[in-house]
PDB file of N, CA and C in Angstrom:
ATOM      1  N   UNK A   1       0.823  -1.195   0.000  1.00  0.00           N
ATOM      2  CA  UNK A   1       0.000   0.000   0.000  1.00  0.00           C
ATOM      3  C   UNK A   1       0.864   1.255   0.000  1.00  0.00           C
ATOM      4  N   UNK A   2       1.730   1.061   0.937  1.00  0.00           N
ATOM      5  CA  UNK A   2       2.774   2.580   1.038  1.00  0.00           C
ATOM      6  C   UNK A   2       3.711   2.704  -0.405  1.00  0.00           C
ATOM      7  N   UNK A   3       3.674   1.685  -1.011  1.00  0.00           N
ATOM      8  CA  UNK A   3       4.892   1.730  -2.322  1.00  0.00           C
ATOM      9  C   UNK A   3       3.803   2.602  -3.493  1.00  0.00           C
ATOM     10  N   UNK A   4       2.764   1.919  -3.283  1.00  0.00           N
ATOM     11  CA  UNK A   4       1.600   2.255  -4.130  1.00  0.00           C
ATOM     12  C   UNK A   4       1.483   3.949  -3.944  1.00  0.00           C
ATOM     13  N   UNK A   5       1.205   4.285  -2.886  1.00  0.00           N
ATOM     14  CA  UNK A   5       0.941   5.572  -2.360  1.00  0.00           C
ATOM     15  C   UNK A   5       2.109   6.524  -3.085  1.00  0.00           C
ATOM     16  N   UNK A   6       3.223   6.324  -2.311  1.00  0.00           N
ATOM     17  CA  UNK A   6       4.297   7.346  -3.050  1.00  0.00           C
ATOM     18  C   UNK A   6       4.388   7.012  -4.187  1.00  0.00           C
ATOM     19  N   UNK A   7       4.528   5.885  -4.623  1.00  0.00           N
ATOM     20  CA  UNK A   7       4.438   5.907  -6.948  1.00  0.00           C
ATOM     21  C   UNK A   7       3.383   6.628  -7.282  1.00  0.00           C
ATOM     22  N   UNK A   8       1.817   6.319  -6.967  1.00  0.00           N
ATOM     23  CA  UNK A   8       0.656   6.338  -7.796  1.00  0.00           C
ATOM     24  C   UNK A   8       0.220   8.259  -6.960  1.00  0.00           C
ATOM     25  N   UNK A   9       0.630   8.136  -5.370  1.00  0.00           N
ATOM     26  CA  UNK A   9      -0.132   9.428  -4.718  1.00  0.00           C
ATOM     27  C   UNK A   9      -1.508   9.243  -4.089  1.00  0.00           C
ATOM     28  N   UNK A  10      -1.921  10.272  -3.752  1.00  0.00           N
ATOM     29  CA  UNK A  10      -2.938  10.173  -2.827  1.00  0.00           C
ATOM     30  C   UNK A  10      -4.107  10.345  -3.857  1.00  0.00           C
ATOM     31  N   UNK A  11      -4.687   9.289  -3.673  1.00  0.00           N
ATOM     32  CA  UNK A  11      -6.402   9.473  -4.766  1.00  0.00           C
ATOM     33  C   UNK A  11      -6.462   8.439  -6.063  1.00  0.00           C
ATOM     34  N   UNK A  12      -5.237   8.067  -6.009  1.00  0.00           N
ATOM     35  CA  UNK A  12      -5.280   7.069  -7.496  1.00  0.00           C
ATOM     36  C   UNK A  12      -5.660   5.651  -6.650  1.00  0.00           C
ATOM     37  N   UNK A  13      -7.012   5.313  -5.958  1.00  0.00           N
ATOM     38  CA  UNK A  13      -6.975   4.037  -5.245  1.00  0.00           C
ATOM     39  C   UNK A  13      -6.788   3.208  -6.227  1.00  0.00           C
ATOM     40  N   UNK A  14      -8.178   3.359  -7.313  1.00  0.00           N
ATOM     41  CA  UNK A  14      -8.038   2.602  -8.298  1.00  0.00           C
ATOM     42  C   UNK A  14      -6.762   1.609  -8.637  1.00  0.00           C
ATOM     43  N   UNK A  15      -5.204   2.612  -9.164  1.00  0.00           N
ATOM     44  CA  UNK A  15      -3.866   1.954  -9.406  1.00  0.00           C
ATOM     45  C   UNK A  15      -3.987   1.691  -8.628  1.00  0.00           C
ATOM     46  N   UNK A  16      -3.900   2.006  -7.608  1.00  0.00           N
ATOM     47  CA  UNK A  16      -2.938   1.142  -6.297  1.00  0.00           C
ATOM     48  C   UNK A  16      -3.639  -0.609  -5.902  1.00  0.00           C
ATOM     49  N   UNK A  17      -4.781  -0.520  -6.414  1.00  0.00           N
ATOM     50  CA  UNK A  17      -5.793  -1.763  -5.970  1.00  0.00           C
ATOM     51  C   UNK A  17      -5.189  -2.892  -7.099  1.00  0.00           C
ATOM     52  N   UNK A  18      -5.124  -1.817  -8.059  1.00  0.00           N
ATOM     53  CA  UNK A  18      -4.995  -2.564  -9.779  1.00  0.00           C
ATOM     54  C   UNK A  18      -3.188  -3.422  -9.174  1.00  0.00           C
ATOM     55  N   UNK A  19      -2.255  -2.264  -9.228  1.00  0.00           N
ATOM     56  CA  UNK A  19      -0.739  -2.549  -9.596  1.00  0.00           C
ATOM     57  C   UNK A  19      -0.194  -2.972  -7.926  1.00  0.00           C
ATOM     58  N   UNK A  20      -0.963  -2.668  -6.754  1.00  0.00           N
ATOM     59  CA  UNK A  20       0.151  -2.407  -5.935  1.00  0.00           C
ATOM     60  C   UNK A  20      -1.096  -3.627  -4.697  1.00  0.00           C
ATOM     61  N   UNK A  21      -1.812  -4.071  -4.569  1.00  0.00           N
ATOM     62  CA  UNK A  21      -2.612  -4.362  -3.258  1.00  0.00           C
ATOM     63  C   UNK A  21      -3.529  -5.064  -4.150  1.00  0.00           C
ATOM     64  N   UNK A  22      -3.258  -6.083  -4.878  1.00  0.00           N
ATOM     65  CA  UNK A  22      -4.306  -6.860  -5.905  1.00  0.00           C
ATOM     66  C   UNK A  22      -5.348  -7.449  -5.340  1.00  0.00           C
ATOM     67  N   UNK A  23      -5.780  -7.759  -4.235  1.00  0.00           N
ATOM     68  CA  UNK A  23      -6.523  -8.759  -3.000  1.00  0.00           C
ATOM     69  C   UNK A  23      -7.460  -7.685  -2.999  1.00  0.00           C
ATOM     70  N   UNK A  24      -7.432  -6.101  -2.865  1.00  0.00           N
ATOM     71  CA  UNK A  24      -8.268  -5.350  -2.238  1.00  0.00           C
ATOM     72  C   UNK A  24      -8.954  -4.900  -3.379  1.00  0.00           C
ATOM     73  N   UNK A  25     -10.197  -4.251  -3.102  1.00  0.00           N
ATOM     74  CA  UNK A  25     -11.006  -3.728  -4.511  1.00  0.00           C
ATOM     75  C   UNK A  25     -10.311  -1.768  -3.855  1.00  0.00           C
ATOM     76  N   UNK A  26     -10.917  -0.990  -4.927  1.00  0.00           N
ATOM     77  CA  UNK A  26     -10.549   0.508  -4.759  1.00  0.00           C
ATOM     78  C   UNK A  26     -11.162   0.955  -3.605  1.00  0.00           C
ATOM     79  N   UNK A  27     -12.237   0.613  -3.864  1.00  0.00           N
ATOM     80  CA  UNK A  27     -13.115   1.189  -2.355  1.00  0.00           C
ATOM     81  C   UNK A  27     -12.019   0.373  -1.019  1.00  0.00           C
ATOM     82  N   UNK A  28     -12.076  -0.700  -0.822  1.00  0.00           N
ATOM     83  CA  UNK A  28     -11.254  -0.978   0.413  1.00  0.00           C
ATOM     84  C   UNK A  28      -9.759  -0.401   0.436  1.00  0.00           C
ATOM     85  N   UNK A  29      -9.144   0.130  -0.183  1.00  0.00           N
ATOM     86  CA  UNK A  29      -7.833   0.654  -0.336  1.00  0.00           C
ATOM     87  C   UNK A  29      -8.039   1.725  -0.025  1.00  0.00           C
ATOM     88  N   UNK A  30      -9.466   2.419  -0.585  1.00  0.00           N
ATOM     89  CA  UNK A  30      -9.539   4.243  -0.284  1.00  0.00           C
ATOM     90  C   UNK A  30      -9.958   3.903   1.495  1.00  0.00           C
ATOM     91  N   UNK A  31     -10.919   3.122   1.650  1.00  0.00           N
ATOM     92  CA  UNK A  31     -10.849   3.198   3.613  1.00  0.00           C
ATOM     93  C   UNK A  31      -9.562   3.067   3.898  1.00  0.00           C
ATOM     94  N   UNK A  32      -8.689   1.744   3.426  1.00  0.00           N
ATOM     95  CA  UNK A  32      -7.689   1.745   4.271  1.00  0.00           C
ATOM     96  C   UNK A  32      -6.439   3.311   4.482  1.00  0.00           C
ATOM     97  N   UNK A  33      -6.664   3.660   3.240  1.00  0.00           N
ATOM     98  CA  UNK A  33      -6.446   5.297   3.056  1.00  0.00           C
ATOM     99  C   UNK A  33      -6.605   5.849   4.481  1.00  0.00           C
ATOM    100  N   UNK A  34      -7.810   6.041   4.371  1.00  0.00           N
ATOM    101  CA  UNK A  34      -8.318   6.897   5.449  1.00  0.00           C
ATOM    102  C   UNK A  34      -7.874   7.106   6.528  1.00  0.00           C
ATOM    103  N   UNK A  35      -8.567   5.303   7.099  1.00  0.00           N
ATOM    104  CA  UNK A  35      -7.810   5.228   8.604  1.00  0.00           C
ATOM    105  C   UNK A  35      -6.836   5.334   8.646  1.00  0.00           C
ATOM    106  N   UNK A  36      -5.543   5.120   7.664  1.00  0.00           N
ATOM    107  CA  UNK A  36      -3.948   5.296   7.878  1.00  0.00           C
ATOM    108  C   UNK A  36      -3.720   7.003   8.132  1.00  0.00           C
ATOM    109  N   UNK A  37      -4.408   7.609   6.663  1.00  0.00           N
ATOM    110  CA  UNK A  37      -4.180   9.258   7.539  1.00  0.00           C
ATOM    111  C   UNK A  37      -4.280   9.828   8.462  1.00  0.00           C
ATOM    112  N   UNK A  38      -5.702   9.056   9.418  1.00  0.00           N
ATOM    113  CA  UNK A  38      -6.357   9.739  10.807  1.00  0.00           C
ATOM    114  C   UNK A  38      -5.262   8.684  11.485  1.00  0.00           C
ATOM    115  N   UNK A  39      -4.942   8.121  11.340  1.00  0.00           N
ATOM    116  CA  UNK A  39      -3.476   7.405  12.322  1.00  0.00           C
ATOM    117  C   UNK A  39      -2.303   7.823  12.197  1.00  0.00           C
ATOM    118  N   UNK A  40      -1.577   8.374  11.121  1.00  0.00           N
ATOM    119  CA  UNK A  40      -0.767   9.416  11.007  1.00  0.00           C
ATOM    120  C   UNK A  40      -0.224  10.463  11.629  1.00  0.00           C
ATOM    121  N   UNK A  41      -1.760  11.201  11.537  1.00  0.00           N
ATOM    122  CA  UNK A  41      -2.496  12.496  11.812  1.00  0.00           C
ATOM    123  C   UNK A  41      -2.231  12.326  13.364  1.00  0.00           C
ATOM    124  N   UNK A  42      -2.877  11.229  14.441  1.00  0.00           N
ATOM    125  CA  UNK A  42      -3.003  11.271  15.784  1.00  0.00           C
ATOM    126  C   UNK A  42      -1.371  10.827  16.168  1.00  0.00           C
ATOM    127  N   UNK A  43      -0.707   9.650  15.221  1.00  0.00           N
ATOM    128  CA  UNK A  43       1.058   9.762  15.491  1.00  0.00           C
ATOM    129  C   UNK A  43       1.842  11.350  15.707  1.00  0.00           C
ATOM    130  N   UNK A  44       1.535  11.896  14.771  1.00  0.00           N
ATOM    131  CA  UNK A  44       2.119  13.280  14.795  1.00  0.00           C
ATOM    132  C   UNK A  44       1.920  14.165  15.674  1.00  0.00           C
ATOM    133  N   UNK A  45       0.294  14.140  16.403  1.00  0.00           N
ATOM    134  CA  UNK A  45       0.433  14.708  17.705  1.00  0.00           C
ATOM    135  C   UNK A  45       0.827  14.422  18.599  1.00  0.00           C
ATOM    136  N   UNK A  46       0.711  13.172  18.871  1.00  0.00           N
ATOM    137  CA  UNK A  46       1.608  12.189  19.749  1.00  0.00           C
ATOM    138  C   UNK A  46       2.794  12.854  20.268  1.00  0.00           C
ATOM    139  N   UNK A  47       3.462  12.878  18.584  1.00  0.00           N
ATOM    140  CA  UNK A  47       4.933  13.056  19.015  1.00  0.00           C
ATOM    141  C   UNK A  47       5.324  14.439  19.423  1.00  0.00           C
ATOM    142  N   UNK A  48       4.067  15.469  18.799  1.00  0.00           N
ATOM    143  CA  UNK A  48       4.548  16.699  19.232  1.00  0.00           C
ATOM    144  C   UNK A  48       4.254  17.152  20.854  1.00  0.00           C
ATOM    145  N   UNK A  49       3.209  16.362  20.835  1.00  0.00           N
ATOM    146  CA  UNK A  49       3.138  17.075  22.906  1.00  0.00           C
ATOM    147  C   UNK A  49       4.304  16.290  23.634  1.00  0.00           C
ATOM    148  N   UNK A  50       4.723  15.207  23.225  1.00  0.00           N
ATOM    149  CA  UNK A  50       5.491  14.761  24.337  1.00  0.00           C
ATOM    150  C   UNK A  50       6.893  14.993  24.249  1.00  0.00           C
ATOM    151  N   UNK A  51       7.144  15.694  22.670  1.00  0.00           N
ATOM    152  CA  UNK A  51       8.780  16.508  22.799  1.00  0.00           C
ATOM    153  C   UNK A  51       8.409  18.138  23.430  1.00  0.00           C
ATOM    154  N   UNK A  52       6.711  18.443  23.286  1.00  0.00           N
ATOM    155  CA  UNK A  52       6.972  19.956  24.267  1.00  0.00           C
ATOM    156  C   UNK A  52       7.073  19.119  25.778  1.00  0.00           C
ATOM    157  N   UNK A  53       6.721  18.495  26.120  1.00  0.00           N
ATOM    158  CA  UNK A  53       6.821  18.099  27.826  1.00  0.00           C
ATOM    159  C   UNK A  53       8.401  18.008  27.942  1.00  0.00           C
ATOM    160  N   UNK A  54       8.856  17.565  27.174  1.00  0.00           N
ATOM    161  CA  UNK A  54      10.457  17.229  27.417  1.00  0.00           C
ATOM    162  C   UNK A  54      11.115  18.371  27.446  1.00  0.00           C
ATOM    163  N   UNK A  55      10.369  19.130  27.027  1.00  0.00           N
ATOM    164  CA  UNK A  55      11.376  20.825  26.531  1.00  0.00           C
ATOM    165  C   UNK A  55      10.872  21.358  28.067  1.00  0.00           C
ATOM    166  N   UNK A  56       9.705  21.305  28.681  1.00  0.00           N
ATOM    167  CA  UNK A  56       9.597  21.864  30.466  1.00  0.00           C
ATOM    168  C   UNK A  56      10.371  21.222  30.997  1.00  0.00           C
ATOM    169  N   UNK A  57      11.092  22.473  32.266  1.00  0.00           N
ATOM    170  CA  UNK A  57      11.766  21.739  32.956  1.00  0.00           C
ATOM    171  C   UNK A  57      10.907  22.103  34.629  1.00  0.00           C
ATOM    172  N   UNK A  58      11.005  21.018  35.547  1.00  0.00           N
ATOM    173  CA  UNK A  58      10.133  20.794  36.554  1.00  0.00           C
ATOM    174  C   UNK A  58      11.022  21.577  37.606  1.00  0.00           C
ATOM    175  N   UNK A  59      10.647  22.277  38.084  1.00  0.00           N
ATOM    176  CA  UNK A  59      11.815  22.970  39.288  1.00  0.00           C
ATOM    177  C   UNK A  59      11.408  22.673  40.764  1.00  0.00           C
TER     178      UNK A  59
END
């Protein structure tokens, strides 16, 4: 799916179902889309509150 993504990009499910994830139809590739962005999306905040906590220092 991720090889698919950076060759084909975001929105070509179609290719990616066709050339890259043959098992899945387009529609199940565009969900799996999804949830990977909103998991991304919540990784990235993740990582940003807990490098600001590291940057306070506790006195």
């Amino acid at each position: 799916f991720l090889v698919g993504l950076e060759k084909l990009g975001k929105g070509d499910w179609r290719g990616i179902s066709r050339n890259y994830v043959t098992t899945r139809t387009p529609t199940q590739v565009a969900s799996h889309a999804h949830k990977y962005f909103i998991w991304l999306a919540t990784m990235n905040k993740k990582k940003r509150r807990s490098s600001l906590f590291e940057l306070v220092q506790i006195t």
